[in-house]
N, C-alpha and C. Protein backbone atom coordinates (compact mmCIF):
# COMPACT_ATOMS: atom_id res chain seq x y z
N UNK A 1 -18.45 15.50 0.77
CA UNK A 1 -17.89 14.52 1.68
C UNK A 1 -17.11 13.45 0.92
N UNK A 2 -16.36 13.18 1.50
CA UNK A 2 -15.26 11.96 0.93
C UNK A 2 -16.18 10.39 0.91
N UNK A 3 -15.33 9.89 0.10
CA UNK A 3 -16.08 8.17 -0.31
C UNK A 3 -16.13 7.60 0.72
N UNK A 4 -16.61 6.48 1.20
CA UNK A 4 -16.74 5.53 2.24
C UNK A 4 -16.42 4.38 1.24
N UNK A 5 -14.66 3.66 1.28
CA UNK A 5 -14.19 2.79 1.02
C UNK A 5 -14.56 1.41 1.84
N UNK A 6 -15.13 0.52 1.56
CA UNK A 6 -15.35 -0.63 2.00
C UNK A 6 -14.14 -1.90 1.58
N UNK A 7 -13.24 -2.46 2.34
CA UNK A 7 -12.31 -3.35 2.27
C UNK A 7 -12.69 -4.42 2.91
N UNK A 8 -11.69 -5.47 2.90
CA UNK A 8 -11.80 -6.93 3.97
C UNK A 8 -11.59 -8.12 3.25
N UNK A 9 -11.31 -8.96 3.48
CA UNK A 9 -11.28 -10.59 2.56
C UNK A 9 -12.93 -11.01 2.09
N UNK A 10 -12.69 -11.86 1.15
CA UNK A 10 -14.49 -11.97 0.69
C UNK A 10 -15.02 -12.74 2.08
N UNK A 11 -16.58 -12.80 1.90
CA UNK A 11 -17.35 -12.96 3.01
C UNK A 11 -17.06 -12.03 4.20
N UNK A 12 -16.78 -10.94 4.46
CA UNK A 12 -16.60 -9.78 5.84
C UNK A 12 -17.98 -9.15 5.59
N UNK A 13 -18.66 -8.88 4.55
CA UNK A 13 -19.57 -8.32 4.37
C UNK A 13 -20.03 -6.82 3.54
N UNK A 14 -18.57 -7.00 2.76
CA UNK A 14 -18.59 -5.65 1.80
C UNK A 14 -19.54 -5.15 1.74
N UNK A 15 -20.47 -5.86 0.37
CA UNK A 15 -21.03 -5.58 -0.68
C UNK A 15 -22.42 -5.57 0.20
N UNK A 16 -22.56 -6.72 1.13
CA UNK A 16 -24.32 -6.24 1.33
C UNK A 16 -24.03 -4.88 2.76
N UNK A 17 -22.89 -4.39 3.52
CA UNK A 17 -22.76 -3.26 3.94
C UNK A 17 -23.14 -2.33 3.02
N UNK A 18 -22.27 -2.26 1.75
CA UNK A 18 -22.27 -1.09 0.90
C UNK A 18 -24.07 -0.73 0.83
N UNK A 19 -24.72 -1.57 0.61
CA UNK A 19 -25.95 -1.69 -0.19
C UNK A 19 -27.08 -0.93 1.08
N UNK A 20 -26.56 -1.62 2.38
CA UNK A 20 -27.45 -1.27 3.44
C UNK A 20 -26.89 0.35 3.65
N UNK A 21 -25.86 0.14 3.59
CA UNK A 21 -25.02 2.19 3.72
C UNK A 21 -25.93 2.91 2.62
N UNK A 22 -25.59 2.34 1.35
CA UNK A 22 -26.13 3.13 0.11
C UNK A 22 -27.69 3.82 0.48
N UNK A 23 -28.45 2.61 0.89
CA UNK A 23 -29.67 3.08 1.18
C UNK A 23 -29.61 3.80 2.39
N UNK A 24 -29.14 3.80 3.68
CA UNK A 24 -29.11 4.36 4.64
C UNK A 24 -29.44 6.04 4.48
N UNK A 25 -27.61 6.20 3.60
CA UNK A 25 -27.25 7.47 3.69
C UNK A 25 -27.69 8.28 1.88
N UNK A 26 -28.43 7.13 1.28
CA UNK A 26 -28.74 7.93 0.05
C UNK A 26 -27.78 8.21 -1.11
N UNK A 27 -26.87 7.26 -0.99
CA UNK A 27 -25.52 7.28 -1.74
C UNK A 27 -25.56 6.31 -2.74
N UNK A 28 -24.71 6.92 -3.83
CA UNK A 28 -24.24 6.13 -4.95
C UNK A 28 -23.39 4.94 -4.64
N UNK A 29 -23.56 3.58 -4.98
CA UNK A 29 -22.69 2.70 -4.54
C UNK A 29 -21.50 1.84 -5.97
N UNK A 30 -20.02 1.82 -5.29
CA UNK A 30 -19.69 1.51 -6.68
C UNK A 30 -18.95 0.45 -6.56
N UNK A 31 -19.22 -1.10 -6.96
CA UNK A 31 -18.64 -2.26 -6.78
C UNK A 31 -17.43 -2.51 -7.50
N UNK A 32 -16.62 -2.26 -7.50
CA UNK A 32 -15.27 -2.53 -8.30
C UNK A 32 -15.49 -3.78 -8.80
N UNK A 33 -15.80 -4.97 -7.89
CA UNK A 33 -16.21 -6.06 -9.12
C UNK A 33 -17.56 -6.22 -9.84
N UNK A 34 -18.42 -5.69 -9.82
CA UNK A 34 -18.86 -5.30 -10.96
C UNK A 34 -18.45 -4.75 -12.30
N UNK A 35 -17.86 -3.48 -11.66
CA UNK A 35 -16.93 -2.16 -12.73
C UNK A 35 -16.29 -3.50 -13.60
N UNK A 36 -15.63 -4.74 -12.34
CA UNK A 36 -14.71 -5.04 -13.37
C UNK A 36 -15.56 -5.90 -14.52
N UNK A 37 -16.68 -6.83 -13.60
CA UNK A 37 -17.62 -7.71 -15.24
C UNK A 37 -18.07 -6.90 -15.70
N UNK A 38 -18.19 -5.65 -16.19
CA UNK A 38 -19.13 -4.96 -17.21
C UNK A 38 -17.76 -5.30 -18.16
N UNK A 39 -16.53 -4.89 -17.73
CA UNK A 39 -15.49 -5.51 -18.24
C UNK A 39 -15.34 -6.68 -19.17
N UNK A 40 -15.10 -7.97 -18.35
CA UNK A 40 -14.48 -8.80 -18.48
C UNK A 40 -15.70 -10.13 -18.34
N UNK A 41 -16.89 -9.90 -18.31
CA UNK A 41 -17.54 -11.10 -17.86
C UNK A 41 -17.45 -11.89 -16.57
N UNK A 42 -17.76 -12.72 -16.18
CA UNK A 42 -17.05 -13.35 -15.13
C UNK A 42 -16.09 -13.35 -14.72
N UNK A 43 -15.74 -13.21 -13.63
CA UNK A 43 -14.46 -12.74 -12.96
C UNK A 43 -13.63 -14.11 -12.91
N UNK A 44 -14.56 -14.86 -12.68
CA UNK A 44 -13.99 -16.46 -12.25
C UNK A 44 -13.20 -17.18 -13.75
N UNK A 45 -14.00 -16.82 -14.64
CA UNK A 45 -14.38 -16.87 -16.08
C UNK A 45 -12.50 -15.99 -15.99
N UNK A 46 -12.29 -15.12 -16.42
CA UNK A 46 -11.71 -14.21 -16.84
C UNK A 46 -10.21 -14.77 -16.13
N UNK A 47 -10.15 -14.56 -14.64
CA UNK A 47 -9.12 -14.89 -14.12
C UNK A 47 -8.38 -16.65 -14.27
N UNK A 48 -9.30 -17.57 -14.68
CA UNK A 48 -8.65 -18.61 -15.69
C UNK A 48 -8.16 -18.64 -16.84
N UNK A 49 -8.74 -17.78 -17.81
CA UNK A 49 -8.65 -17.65 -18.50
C UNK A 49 -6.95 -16.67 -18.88
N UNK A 50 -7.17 -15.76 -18.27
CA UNK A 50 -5.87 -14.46 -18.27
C UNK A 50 -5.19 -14.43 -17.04
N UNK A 51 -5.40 -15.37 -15.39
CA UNK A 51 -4.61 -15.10 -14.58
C UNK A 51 -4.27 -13.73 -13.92
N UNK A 52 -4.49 -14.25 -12.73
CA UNK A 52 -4.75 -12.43 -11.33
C UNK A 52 -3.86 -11.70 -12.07
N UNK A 53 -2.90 -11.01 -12.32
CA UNK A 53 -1.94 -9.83 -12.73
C UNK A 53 -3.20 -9.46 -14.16
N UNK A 54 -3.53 -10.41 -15.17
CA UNK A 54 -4.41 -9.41 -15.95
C UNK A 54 -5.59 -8.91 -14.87
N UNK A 55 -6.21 -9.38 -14.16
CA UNK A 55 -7.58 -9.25 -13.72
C UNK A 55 -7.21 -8.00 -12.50
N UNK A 56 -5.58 -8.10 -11.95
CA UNK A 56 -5.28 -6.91 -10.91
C UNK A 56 -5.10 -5.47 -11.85
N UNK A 57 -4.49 -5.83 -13.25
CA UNK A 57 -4.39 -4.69 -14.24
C UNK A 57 -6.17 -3.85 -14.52
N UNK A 58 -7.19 -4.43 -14.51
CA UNK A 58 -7.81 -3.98 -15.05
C UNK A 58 -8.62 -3.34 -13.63
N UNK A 59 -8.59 -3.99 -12.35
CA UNK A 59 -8.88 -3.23 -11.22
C UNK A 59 -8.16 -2.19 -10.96
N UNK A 60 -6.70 -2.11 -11.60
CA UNK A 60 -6.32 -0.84 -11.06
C UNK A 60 -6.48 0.49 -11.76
N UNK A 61 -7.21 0.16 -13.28
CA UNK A 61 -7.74 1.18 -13.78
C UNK A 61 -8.96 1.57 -13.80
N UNK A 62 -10.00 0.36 -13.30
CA UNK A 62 -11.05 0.87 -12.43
C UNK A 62 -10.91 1.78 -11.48
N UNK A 63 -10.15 1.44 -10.66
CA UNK A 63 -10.00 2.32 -9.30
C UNK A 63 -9.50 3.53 -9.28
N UNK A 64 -8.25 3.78 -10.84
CA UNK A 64 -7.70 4.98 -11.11
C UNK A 64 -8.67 5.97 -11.45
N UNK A 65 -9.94 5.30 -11.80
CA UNK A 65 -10.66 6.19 -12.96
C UNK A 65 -12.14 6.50 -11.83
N UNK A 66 -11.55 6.05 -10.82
CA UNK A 66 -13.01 6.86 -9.95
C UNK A 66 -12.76 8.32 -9.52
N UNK A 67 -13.51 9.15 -9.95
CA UNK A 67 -13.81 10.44 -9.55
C UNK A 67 -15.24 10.81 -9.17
N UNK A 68 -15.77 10.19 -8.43
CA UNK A 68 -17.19 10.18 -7.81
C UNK A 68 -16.90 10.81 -6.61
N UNK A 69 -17.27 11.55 -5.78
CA UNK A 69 -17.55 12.19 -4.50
C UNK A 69 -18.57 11.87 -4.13
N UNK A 70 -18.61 11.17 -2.12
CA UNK A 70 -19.62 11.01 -1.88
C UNK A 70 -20.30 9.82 -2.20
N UNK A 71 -19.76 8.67 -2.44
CA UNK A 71 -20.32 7.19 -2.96
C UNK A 71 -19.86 6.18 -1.49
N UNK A 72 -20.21 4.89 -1.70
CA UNK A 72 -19.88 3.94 -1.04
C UNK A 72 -18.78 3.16 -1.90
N UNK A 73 -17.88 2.63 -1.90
CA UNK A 73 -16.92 1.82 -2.59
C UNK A 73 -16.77 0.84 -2.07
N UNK A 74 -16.88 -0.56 -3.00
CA UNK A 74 -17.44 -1.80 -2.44
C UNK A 74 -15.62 -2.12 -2.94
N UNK A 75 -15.20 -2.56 -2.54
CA UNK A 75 -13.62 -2.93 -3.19
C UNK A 75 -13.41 -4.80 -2.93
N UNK A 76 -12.93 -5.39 -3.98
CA UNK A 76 -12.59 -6.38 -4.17
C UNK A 76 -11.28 -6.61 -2.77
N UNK A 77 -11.32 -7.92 -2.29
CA UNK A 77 -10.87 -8.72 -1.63
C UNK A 77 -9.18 -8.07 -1.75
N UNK A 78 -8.48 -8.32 -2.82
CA UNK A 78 -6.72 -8.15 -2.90
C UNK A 78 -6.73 -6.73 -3.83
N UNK A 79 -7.66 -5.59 -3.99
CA UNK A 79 -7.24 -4.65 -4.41
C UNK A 79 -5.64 -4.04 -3.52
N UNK A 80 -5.69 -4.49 -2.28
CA UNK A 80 -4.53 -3.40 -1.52
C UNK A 80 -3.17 -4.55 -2.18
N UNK A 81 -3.51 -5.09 -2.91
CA UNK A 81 -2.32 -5.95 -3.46
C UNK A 81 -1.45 -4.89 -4.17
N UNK A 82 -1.68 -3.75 -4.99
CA UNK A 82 -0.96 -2.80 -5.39
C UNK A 82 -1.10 -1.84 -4.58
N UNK A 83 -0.51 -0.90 -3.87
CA UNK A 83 -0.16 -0.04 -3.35
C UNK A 83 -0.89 1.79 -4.08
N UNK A 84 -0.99 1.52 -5.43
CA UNK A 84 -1.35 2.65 -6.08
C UNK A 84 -2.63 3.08 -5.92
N UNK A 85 -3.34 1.55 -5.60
CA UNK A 85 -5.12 1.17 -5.55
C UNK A 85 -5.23 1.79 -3.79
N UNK A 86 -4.39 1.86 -2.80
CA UNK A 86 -4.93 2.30 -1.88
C UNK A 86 -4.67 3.76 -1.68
N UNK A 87 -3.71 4.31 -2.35
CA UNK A 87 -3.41 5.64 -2.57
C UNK A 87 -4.48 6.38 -3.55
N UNK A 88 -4.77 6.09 -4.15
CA UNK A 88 -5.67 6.22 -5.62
C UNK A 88 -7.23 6.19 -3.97
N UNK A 89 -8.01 5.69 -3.60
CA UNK A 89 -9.10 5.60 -2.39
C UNK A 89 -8.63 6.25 -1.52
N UNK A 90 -7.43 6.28 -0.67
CA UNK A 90 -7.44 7.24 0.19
C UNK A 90 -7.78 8.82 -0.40
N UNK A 91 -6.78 8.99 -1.58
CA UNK A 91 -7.07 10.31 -2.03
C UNK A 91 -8.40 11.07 -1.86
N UNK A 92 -9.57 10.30 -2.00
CA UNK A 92 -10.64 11.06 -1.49
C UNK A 92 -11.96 10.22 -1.05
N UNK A 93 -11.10 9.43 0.14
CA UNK A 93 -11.93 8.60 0.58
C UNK A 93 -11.25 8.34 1.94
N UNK A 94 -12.21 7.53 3.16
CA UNK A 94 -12.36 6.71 4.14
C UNK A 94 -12.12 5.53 3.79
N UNK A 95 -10.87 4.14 4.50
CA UNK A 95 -10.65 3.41 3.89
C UNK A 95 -11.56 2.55 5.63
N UNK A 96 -12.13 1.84 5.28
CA UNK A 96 -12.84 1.15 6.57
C UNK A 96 -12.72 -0.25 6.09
N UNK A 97 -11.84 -1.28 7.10
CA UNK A 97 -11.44 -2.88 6.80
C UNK A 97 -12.10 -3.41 8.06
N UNK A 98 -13.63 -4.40 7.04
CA UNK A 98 -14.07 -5.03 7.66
C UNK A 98 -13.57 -6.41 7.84
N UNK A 99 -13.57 -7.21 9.00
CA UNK A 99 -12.77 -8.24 9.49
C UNK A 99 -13.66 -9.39 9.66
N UNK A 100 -13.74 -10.58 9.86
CA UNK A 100 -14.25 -11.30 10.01
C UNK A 100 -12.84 -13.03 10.54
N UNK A 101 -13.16 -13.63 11.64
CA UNK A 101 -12.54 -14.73 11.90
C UNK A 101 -12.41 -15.49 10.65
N UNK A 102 -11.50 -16.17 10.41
CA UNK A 102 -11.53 -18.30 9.65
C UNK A 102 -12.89 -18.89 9.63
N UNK A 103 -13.16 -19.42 10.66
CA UNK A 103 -14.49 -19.75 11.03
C UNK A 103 -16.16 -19.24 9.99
N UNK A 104 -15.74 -17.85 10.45
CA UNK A 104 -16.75 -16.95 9.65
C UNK A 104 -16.88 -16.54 8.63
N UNK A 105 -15.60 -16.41 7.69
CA UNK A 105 -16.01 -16.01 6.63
C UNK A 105 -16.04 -17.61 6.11
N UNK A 106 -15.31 -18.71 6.33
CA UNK A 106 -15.49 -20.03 5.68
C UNK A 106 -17.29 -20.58 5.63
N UNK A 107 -17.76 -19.84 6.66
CA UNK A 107 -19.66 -20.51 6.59
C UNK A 107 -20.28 -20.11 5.40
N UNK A 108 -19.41 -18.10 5.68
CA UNK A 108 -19.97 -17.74 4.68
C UNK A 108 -20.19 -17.47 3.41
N UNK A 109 -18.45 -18.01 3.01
CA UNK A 109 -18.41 -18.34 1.08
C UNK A 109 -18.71 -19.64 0.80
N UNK A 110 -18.35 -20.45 1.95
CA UNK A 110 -18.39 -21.78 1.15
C UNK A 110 -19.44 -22.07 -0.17
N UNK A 111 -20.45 -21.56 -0.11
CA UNK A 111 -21.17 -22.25 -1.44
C UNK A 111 -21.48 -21.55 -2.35
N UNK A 112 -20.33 -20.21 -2.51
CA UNK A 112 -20.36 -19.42 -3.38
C UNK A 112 -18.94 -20.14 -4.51
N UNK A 113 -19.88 -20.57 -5.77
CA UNK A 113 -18.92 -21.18 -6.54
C UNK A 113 -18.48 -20.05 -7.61
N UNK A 114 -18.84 -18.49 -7.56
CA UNK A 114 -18.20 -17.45 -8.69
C UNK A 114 -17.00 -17.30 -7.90
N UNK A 115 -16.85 -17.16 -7.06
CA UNK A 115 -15.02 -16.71 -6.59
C UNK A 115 -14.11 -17.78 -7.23
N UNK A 116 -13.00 -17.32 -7.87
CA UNK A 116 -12.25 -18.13 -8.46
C UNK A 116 -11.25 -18.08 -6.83
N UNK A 117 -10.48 -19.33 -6.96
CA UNK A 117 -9.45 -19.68 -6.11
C UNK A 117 -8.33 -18.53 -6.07
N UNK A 118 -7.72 -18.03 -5.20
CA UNK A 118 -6.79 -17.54 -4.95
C UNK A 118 -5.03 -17.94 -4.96
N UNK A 119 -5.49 -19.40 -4.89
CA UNK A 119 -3.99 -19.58 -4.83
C UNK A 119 -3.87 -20.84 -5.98
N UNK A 120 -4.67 -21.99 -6.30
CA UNK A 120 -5.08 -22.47 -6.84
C UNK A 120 -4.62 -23.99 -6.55
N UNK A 121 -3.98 -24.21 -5.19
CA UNK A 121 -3.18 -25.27 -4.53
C UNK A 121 -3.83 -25.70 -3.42
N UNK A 122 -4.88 -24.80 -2.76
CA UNK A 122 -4.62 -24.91 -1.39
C UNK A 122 -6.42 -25.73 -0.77
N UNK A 123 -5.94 -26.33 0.21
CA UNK A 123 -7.71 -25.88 0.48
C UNK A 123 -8.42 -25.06 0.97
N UNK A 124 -9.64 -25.21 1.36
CA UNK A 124 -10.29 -24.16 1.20
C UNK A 124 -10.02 -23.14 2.25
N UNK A 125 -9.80 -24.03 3.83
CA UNK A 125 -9.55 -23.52 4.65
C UNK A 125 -8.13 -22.66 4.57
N UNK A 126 -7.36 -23.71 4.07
CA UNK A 126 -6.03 -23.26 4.48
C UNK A 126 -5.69 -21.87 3.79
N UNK A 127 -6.24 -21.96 2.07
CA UNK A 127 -6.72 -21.00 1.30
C UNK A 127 -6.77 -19.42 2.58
N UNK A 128 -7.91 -19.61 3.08
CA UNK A 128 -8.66 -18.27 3.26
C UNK A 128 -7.21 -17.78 4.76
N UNK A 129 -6.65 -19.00 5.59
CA UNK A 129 -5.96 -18.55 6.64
C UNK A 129 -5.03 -17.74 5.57
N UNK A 130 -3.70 -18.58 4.74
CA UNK A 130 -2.65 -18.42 4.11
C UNK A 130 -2.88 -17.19 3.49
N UNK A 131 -3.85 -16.67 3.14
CA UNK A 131 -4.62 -15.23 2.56
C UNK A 131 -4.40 -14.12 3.17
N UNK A 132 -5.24 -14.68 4.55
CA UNK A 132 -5.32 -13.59 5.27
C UNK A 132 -4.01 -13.17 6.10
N UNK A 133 -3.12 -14.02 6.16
CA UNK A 133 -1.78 -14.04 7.06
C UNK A 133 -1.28 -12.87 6.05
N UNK A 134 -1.33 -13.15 4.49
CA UNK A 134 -0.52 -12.33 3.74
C UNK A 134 -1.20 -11.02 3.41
N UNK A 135 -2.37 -10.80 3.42
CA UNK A 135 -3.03 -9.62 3.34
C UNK A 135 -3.55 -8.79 4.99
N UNK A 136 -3.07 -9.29 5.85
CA UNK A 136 -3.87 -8.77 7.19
C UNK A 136 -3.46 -7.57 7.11
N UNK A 137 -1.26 -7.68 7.18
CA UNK A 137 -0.46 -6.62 7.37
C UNK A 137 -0.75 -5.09 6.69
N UNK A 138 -1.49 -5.50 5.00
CA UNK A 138 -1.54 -4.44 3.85
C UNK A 138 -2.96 -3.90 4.62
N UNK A 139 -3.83 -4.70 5.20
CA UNK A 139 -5.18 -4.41 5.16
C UNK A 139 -5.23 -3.43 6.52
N UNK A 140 -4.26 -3.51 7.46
CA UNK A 140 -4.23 -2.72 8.62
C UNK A 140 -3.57 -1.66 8.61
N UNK A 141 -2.60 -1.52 7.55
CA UNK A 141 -1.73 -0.35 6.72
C UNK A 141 -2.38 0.83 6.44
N UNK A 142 -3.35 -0.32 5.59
CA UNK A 142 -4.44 0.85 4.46
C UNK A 142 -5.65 1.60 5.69
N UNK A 143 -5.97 0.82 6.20
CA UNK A 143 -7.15 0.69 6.91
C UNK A 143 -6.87 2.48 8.00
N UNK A 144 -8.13 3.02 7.71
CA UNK A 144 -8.80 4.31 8.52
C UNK A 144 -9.52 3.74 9.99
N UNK A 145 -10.19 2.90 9.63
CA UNK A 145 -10.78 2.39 10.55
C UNK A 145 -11.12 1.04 10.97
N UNK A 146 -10.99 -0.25 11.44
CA UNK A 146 -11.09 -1.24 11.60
C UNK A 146 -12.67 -1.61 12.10
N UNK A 147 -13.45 -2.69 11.82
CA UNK A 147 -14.75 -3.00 12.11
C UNK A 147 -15.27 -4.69 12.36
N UNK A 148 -14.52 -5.44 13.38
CA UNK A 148 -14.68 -7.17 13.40
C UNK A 148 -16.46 -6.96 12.68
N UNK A 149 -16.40 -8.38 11.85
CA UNK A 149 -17.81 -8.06 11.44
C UNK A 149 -18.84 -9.81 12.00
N UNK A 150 -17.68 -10.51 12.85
CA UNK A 150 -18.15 -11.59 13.78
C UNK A 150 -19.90 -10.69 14.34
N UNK A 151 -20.20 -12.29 14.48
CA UNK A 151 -21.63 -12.18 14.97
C UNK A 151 -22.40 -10.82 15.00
N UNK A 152 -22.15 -9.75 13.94
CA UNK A 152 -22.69 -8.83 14.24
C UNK A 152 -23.92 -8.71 12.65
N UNK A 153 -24.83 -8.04 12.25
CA UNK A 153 -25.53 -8.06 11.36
C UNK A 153 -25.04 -6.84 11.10
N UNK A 154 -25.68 -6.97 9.27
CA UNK A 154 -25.42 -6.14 8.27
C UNK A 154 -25.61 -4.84 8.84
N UNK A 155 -26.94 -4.47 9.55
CA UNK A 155 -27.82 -3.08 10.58
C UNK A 155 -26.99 -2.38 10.97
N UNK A 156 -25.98 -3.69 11.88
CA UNK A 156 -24.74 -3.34 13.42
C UNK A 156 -23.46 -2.75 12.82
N UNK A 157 -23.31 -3.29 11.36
CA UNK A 157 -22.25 -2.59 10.89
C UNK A 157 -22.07 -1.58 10.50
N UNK A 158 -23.71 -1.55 9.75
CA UNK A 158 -23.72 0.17 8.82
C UNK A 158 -23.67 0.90 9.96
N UNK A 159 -24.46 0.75 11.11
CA UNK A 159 -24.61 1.42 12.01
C UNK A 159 -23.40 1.85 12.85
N UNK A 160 -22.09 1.23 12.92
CA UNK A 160 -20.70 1.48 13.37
C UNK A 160 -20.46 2.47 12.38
N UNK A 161 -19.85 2.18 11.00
CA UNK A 161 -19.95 3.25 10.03
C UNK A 161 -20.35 4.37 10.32
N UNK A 162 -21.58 4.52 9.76
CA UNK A 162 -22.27 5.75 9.98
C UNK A 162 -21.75 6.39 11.14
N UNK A 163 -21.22 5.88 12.73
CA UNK A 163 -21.16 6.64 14.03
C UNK A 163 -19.98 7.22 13.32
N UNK A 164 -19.06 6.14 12.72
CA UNK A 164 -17.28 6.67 12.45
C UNK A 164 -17.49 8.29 11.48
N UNK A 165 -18.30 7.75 10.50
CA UNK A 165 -18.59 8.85 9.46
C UNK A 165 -19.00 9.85 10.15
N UNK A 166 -20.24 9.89 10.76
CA UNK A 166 -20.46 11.17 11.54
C UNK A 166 -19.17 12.36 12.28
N UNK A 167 -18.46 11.43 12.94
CA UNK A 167 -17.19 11.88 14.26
C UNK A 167 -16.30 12.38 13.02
N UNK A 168 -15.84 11.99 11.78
CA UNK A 168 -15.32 12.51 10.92
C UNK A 168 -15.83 13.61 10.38
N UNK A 169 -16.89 14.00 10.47
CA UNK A 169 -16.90 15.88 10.05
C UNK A 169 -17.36 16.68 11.04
């Protein structure tokens, strides 16, 4: 069976989906930002230091270099920023973009101080809108399947998943 790609802006609920899927369905789970600190150390750390184009270079050879069948793929926030990174996941994967309002994902990063800034001007709010205005278009492009992840729990999502995954074979 093909990968189950997990997308969306931070706070949609990637990574603790991936984790509740992983266990669900008994699958290998593979965090691209992880892949990338075994790398680079801190991401936050790293991307001050060397600036997004090094830190997008080294995600896109993470992502080149997956040949796993059958995993969950937790994917960083602006991977669909290169075009190669969503071609490279579709190839043998489900690309599923979880969504979340302004409102919602702002409750839910705010007091996460490892995300480095995105734009490095903006605030926080305006940050996550000005983001998402510019990534919605790539994210609905890429996107197999769409999933709002508003008021719903981690359970409600895997549990959408899983129905989509099923109807797919």
């Amino acid at each position: 069976m093909n990968n189950i790609v997990l997308m969306g802006y931070r706070g949609t609920g990637k990574t603790a989906v991936a984790e509740e899927l992983g266990e669900k369905l008994n699958k290998k789970i593979i965090s691209i930002d992880k892949e990338i600190e075994k790398k680079t150390g801190s991401i936050k750390d790293y991307v001050e230091k060397n600036g997004w184009d090094a830190f997008r270079d080294i995600e896109s050879q993470i992502i080149e270099n997956i040949k796993t069948e059958n995993a969950i793929i937790d994917c960083g926030g602006g991977f669909i920023e290169r075009e190669i990174n969503i071609q490279n996941l579709k190839a043998n994967g489900v690309i599923i973009w979880l969504k979340a309002s302004v409102p919602i994902i702002k409750e839910r990063i705010k007091d996460n101080e490892d995300r480095p800034s995105l734009t490095g001007e903006q605030s926080f709010t305006d940050e996550i809108e000005g983001v998402l205005e510019k990534r919605n278009p790539t994210y609905k492009k890429a996107a197999d399947y769409e999933i709002d992840t508003d008021n719903k729990s981690i359970e409600e999502i895997a549990g959408e998943i899983i129905k989509i995954i099923e109807n797919e074979n």
